[in-house]
PDB file of N, CA and C in Angstrom:
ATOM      1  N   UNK A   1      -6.151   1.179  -7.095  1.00  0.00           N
ATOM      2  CA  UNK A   1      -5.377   1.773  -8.167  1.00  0.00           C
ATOM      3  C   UNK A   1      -5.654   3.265  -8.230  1.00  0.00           C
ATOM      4  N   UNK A   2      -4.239   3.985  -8.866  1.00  0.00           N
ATOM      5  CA  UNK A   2      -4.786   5.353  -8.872  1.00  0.00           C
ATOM      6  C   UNK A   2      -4.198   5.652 -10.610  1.00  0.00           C
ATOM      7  N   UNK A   3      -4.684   6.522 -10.960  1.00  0.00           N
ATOM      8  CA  UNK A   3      -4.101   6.726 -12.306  1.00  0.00           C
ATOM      9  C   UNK A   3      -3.682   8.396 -12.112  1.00  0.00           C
ATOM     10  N   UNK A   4      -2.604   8.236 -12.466  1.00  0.00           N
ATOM     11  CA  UNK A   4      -1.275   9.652 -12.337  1.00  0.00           C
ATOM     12  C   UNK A   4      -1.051   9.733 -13.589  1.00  0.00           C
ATOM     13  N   UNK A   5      -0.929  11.419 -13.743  1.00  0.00           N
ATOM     14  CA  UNK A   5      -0.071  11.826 -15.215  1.00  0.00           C
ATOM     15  C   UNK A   5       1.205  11.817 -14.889  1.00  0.00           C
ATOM     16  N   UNK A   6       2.118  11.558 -16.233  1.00  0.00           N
ATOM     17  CA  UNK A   6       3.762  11.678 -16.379  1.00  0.00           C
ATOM     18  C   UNK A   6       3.782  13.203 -15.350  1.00  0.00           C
ATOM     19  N   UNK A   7       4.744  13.195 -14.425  1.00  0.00           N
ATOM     20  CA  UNK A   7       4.981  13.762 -13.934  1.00  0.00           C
ATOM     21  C   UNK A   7       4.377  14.708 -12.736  1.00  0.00           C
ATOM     22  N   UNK A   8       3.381  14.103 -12.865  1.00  0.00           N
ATOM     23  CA  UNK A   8       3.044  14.257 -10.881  1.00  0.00           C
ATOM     24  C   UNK A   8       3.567  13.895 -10.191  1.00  0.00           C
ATOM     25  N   UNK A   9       3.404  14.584  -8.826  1.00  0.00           N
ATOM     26  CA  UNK A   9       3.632  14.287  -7.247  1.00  0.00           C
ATOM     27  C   UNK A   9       2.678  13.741  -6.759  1.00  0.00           C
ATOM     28  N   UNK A  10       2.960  12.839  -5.971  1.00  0.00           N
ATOM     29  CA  UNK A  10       1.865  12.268  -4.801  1.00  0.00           C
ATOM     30  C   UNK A  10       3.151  11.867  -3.631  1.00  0.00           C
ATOM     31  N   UNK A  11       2.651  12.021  -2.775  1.00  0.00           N
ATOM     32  CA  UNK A  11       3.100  11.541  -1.322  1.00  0.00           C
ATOM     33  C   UNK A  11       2.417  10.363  -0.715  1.00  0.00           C
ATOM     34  N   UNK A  12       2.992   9.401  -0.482  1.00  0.00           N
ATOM     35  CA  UNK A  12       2.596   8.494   0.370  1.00  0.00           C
ATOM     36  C   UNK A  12       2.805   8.202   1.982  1.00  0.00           C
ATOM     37  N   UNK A  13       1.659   7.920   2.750  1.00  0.00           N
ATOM     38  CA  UNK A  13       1.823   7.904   3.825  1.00  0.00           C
ATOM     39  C   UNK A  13       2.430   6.771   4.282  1.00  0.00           C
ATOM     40  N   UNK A  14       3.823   6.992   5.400  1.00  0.00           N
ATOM     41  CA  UNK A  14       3.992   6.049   5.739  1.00  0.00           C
ATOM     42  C   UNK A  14       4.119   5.425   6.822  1.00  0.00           C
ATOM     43  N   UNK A  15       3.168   5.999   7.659  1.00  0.00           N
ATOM     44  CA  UNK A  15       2.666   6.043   8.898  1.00  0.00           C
ATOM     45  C   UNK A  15       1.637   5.332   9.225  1.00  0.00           C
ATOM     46  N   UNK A  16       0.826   5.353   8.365  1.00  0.00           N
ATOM     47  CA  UNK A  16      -0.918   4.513   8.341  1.00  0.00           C
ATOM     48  C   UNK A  16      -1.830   5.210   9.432  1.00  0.00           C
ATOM     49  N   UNK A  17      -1.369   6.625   9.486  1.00  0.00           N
ATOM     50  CA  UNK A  17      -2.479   7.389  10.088  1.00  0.00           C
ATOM     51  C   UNK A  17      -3.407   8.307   9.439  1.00  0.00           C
ATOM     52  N   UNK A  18      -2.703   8.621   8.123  1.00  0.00           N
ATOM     53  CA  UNK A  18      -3.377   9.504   7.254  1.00  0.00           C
ATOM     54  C   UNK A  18      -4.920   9.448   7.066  1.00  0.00           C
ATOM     55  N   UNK A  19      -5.880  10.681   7.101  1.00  0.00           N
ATOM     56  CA  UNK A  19      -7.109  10.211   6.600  1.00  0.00           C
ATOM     57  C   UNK A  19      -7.107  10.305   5.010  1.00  0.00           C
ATOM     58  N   UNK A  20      -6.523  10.441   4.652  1.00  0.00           N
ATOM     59  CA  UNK A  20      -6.242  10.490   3.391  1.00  0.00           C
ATOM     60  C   UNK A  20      -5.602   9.228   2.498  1.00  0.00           C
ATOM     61  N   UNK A  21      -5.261   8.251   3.400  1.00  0.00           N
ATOM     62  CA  UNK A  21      -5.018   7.292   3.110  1.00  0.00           C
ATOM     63  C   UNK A  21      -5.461   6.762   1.192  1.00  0.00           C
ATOM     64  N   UNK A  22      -4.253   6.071   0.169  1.00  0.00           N
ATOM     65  CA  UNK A  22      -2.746   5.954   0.894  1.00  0.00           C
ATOM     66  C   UNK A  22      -1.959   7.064   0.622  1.00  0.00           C
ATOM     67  N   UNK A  23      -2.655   8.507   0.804  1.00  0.00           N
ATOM     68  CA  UNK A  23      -2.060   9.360   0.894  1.00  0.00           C
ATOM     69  C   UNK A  23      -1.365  10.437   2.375  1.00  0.00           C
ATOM     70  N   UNK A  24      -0.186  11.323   2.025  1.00  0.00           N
ATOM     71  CA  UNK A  24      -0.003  11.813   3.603  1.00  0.00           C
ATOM     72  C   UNK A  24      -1.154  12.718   3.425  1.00  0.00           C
ATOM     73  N   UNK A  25      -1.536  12.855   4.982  1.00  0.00           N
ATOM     74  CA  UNK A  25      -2.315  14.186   5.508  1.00  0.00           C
ATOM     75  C   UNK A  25      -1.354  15.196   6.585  1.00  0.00           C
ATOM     76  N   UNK A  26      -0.429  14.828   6.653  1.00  0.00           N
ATOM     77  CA  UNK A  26       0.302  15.285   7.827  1.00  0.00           C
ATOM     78  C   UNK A  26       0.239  14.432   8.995  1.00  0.00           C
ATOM     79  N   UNK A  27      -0.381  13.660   9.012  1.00  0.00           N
ATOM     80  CA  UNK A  27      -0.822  13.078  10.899  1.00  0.00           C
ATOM     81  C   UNK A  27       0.638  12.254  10.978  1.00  0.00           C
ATOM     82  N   UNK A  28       1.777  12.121  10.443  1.00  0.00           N
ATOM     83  CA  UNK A  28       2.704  11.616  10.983  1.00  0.00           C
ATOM     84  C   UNK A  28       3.516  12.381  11.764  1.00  0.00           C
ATOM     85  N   UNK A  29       3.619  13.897  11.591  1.00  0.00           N
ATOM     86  CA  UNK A  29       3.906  14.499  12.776  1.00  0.00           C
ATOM     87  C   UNK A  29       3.891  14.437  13.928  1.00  0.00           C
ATOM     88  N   UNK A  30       2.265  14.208  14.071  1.00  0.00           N
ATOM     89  CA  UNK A  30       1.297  14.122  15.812  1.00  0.00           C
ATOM     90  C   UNK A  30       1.898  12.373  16.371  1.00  0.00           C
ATOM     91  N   UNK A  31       2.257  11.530  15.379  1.00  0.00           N
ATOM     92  CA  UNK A  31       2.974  10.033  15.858  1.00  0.00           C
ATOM     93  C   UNK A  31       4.290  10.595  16.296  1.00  0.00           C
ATOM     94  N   UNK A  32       5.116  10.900  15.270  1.00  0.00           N
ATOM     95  CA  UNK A  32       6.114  11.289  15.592  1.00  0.00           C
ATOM     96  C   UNK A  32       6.435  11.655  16.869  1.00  0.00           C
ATOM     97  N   UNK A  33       5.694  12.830  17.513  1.00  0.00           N
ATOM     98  CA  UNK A  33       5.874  13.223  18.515  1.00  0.00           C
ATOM     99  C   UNK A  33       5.583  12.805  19.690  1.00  0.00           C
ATOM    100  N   UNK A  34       4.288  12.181  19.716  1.00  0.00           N
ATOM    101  CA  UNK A  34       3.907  11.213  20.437  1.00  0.00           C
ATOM    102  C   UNK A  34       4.987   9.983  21.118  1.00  0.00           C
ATOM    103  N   UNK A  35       5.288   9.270  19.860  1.00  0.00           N
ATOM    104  CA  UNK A  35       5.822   8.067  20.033  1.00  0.00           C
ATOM    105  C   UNK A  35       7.478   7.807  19.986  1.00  0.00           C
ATOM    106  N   UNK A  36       8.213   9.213  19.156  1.00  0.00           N
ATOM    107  CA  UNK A  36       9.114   9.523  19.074  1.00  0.00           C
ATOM    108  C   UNK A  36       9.962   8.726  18.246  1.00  0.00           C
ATOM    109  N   UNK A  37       8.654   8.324  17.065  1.00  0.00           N
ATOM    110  CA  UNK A  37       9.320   7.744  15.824  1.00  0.00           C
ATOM    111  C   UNK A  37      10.300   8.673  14.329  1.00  0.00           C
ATOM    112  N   UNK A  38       9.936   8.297  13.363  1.00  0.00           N
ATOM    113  CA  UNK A  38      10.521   9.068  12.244  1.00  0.00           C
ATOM    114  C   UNK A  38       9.964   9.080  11.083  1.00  0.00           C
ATOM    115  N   UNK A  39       8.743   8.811  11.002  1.00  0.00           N
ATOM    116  CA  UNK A  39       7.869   8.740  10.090  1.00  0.00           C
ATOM    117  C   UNK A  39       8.126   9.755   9.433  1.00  0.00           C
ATOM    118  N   UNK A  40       7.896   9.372   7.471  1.00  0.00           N
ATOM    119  CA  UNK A  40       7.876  10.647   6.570  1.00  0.00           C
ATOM    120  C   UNK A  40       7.308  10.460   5.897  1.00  0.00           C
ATOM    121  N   UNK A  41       6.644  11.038   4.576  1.00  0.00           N
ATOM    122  CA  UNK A  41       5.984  10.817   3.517  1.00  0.00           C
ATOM    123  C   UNK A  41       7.123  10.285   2.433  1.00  0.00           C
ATOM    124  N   UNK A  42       6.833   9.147   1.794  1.00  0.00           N
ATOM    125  CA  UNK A  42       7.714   9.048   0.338  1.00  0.00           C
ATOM    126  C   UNK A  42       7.303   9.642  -0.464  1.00  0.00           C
ATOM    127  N   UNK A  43       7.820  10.180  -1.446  1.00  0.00           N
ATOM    128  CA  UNK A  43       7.442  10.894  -2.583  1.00  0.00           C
ATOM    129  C   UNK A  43       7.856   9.790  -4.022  1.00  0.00           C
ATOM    130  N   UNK A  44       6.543  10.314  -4.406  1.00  0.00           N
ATOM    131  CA  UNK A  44       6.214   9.389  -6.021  1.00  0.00           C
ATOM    132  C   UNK A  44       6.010  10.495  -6.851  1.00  0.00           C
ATOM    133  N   UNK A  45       6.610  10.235  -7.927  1.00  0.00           N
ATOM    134  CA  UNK A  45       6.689  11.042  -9.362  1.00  0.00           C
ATOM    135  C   UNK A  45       6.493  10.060 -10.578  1.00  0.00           C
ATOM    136  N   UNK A  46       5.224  10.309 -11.021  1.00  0.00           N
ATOM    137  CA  UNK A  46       5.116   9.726 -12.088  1.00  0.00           C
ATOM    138  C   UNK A  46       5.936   9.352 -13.545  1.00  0.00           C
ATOM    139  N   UNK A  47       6.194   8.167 -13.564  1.00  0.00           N
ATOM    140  CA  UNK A  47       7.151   8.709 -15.081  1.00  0.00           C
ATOM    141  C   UNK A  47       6.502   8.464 -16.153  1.00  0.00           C
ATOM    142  N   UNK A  48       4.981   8.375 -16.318  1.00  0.00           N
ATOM    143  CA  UNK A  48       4.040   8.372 -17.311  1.00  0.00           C
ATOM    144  C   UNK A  48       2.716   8.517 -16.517  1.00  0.00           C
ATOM    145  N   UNK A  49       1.782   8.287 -17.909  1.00  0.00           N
ATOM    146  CA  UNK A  49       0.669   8.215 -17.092  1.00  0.00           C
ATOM    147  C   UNK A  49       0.249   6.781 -17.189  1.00  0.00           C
ATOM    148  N   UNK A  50      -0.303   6.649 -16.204  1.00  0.00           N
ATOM    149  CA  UNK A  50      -0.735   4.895 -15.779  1.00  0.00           C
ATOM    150  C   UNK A  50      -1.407   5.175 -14.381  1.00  0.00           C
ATOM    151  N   UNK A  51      -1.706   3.530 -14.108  1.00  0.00           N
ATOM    152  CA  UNK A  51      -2.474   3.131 -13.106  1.00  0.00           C
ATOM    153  C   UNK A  51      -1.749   2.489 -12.208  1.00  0.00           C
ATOM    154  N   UNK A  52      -1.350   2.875 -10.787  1.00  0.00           N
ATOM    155  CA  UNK A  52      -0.745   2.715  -9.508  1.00  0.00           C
ATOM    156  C   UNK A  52      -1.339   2.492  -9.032  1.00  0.00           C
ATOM    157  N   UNK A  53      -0.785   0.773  -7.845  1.00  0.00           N
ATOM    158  CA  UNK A  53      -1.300   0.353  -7.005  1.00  0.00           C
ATOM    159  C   UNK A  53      -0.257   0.758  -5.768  1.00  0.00           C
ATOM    160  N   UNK A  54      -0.988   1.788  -5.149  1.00  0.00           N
ATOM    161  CA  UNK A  54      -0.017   2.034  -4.232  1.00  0.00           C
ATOM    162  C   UNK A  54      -0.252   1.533  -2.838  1.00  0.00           C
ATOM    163  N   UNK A  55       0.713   1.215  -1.992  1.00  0.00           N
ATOM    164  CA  UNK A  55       0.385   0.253  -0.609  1.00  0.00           C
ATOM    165  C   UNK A  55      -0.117   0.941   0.097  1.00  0.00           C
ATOM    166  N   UNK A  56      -1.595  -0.220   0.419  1.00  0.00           N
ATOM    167  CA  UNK A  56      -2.128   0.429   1.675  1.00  0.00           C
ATOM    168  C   UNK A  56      -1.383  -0.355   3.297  1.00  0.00           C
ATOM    169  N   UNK A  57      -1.035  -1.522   3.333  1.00  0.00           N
ATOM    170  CA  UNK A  57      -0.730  -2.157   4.537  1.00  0.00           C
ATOM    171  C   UNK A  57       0.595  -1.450   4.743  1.00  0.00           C
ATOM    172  N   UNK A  58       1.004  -0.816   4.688  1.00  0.00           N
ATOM    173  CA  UNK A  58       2.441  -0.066   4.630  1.00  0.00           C
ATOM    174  C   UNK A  58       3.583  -1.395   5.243  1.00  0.00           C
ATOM    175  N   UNK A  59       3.671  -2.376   4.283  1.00  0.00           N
ATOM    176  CA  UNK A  59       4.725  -3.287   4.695  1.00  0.00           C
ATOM    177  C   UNK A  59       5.693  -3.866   3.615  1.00  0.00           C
ATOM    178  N   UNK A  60       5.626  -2.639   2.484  1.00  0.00           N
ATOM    179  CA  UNK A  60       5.433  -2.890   1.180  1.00  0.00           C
ATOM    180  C   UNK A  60       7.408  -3.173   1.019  1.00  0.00           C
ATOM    181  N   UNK A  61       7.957  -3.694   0.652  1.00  0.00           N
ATOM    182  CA  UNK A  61       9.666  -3.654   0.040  1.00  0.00           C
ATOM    183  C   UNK A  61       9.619  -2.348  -0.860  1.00  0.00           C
ATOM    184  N   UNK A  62       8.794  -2.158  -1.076  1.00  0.00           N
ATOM    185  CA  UNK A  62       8.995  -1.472  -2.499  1.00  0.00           C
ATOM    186  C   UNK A  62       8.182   0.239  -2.694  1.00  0.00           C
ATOM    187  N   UNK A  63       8.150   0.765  -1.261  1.00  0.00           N
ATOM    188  CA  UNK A  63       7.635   1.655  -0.938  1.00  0.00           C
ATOM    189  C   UNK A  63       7.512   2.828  -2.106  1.00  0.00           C
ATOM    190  N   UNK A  64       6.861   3.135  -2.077  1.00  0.00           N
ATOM    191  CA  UNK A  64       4.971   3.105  -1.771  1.00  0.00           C
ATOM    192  C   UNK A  64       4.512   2.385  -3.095  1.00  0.00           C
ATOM    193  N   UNK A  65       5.314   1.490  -3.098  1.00  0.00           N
ATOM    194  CA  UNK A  65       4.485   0.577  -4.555  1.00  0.00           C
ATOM    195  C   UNK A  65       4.215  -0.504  -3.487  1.00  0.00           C
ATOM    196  N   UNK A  66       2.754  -1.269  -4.127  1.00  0.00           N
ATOM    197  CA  UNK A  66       1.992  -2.650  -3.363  1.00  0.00           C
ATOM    198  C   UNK A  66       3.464  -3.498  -3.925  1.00  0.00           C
ATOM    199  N   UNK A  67       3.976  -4.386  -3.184  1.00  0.00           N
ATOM    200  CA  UNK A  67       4.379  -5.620  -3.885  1.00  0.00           C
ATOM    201  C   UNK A  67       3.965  -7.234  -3.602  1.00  0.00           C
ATOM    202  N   UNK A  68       2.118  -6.705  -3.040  1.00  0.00           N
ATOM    203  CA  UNK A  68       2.006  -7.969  -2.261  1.00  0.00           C
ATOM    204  C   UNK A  68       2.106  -8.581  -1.072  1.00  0.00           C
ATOM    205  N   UNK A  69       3.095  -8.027  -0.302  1.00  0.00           N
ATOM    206  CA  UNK A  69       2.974  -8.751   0.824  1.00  0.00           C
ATOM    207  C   UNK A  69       2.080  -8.706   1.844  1.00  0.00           C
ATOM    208  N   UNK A  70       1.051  -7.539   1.663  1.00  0.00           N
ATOM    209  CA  UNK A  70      -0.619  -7.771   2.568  1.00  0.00           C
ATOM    210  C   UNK A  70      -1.178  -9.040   2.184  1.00  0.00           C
ATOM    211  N   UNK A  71      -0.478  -9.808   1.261  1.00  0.00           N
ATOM    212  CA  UNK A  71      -1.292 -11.120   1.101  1.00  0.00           C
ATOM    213  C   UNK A  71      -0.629 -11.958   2.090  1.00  0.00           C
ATOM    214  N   UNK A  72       0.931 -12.325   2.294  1.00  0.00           N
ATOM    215  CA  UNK A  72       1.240 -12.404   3.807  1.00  0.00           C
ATOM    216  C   UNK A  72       0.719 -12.712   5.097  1.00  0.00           C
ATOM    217  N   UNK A  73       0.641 -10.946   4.967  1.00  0.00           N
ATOM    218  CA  UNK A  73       0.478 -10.728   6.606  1.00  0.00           C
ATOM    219  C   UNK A  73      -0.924 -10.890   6.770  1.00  0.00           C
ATOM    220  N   UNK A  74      -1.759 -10.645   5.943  1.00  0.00           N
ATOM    221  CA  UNK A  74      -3.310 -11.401   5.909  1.00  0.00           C
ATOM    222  C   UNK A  74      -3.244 -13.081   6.614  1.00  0.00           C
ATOM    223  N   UNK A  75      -2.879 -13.366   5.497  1.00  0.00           N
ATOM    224  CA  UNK A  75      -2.473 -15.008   6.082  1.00  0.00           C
ATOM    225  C   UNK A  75      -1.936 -15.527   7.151  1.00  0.00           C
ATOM    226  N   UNK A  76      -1.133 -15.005   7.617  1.00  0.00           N
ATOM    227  CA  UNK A  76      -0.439 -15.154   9.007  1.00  0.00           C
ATOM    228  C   UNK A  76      -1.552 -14.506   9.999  1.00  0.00           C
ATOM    229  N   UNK A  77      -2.221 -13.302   9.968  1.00  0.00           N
ATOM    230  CA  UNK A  77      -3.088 -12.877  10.826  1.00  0.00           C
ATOM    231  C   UNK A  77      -4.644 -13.652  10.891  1.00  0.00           C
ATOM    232  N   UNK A  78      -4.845 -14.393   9.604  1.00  0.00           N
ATOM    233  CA  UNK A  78      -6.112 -15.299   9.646  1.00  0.00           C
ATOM    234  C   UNK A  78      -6.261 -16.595   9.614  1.00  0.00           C
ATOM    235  N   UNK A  79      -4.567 -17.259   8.813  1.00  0.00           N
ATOM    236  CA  UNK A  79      -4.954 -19.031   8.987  1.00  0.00           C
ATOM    237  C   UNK A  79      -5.520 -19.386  10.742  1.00  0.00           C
ATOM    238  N   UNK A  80      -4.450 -19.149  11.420  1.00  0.00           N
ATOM    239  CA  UNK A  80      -4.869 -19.626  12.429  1.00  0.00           C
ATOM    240  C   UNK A  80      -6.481 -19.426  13.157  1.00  0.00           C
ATOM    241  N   UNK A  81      -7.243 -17.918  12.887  1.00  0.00           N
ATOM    242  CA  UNK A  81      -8.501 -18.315  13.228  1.00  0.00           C
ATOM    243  C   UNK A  81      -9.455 -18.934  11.947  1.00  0.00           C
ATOM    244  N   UNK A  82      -8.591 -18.335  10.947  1.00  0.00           N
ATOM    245  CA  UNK A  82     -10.369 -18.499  10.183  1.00  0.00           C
ATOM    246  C   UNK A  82      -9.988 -19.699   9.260  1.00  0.00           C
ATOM    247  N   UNK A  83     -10.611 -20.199   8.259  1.00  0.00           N
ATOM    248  CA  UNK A  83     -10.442 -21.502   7.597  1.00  0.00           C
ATOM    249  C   UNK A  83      -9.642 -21.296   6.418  1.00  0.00           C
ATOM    250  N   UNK A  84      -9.000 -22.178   5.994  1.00  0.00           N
ATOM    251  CA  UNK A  84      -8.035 -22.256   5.046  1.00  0.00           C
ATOM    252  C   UNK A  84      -8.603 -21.570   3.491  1.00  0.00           C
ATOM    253  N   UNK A  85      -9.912 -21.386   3.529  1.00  0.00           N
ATOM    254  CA  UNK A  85     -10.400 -21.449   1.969  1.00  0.00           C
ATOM    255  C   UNK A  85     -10.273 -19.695   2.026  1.00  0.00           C
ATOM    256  N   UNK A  86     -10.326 -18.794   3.053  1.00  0.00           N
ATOM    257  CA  UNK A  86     -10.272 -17.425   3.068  1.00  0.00           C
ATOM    258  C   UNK A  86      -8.544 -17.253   2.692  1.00  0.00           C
ATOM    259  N   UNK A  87      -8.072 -18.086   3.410  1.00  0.00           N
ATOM    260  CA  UNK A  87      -6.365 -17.797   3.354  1.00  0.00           C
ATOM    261  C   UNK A  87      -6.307 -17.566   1.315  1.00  0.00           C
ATOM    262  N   UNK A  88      -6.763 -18.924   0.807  1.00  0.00           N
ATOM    263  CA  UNK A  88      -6.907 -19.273  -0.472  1.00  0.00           C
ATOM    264  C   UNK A  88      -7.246 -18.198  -1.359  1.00  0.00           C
ATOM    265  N   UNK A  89      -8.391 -17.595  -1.219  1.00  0.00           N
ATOM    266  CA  UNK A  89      -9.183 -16.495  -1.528  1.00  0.00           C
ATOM    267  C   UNK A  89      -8.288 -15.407  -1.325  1.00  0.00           C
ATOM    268  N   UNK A  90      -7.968 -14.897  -0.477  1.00  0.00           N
ATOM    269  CA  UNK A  90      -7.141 -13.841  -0.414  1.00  0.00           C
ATOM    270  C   UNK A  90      -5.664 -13.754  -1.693  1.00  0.00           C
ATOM    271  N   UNK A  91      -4.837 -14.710  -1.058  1.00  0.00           N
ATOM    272  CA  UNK A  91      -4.211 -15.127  -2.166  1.00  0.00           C
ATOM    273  C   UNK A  91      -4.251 -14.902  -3.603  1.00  0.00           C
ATOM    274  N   UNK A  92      -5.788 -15.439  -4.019  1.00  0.00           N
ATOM    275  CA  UNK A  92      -6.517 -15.230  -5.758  1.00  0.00           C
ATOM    276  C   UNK A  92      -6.662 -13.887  -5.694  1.00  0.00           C
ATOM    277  N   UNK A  93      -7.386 -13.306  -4.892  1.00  0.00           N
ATOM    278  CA  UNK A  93      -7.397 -11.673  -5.449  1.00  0.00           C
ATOM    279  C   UNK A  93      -6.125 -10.891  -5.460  1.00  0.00           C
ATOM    280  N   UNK A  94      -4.886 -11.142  -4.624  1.00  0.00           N
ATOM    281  CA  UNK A  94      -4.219 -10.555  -4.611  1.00  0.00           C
ATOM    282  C   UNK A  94      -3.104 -10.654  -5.805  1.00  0.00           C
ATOM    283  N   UNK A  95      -2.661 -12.011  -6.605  1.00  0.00           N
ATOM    284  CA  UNK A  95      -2.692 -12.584  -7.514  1.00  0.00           C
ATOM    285  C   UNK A  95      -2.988 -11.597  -8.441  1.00  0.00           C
ATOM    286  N   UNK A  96      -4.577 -11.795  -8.716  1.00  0.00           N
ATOM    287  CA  UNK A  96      -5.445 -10.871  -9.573  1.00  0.00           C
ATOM    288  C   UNK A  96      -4.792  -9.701  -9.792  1.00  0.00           C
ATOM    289  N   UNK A  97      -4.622  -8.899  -8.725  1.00  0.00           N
ATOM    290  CA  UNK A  97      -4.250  -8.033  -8.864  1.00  0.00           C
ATOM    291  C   UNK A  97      -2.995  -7.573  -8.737  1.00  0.00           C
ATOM    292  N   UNK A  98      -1.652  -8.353  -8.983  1.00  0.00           N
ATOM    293  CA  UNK A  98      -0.892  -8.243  -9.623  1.00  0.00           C
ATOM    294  C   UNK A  98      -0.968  -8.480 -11.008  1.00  0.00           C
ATOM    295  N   UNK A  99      -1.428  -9.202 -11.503  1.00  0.00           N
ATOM    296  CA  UNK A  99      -1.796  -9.518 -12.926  1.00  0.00           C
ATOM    297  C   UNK A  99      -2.158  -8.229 -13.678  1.00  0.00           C
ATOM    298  N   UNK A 100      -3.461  -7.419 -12.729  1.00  0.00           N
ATOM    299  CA  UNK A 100      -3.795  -6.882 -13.441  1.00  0.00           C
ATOM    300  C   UNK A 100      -2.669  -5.360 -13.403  1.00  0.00           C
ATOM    301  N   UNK A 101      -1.860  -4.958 -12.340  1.00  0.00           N
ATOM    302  CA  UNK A 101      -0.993  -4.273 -12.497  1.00  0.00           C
ATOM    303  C   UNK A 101       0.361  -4.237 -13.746  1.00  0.00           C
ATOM    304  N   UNK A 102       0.106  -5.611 -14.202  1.00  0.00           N
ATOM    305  CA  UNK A 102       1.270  -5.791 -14.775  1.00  0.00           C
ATOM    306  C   UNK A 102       0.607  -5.180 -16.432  1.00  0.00           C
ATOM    307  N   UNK A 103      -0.607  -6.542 -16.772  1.00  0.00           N
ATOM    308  CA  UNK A 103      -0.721  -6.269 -17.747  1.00  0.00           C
ATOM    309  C   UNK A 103      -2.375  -5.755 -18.277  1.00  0.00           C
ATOM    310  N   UNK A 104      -3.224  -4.727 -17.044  1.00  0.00           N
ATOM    311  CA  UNK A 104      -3.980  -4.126 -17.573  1.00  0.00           C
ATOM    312  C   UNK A 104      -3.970  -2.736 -17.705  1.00  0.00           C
ATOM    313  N   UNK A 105      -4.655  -1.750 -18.183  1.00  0.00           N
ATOM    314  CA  UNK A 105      -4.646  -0.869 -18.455  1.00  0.00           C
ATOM    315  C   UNK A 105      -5.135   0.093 -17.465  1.00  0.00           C
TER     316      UNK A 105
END
């Protein structure tokens, strides 16, 4: 979570190279060019002040807001090796923390 005043800027990276992570640093340029993608930063403007969960797995629908789906691609990347009770676990925290996006402070 990050907590922003009404009307800030933040940029989000949407590249997943940033060291700044989940903010841009610029390093989507050096992909860009490299790989000869189109990577850009989204831009977020606060419309109050609050607490943002902004995506780190960059696979988000709802760019650069989390909407969950690292709980997903977690799952798909671990049922098959690891045991069902981590899949489970993952799930609860992620849960959690929609919950707590919705209705904590």
């Amino acid at each position: 979570f990050v907590n922003v005043k009404k009307g800030e800027t933040k940029y989000w990276c949407s590249c997943g190279h940033s060291s700044t992570q989940p903010f841009c640093d610029g390093s989507h340029k050096k992909v860009n060019e490299q790989t000869g993608t189109s990577f850009a930063p989204v831009k977020y403007t606060a419309p109050e002040d609050k607490r943002v969960m902004f995506c780190a797995c960059k696979q988000t629908s709802t760019p650069p807001i989390c909407d969950g789906t690292h709980v997903i691609v977690m799952a798909k990347k671990t049922s098959a090796a690891a045991p069902k009770i981590l899949v489970v676990m993952a799930v609860l925290v992620a849960v959690g923390a929609v919950v707590y996006r919705l209705w904590g402070q």
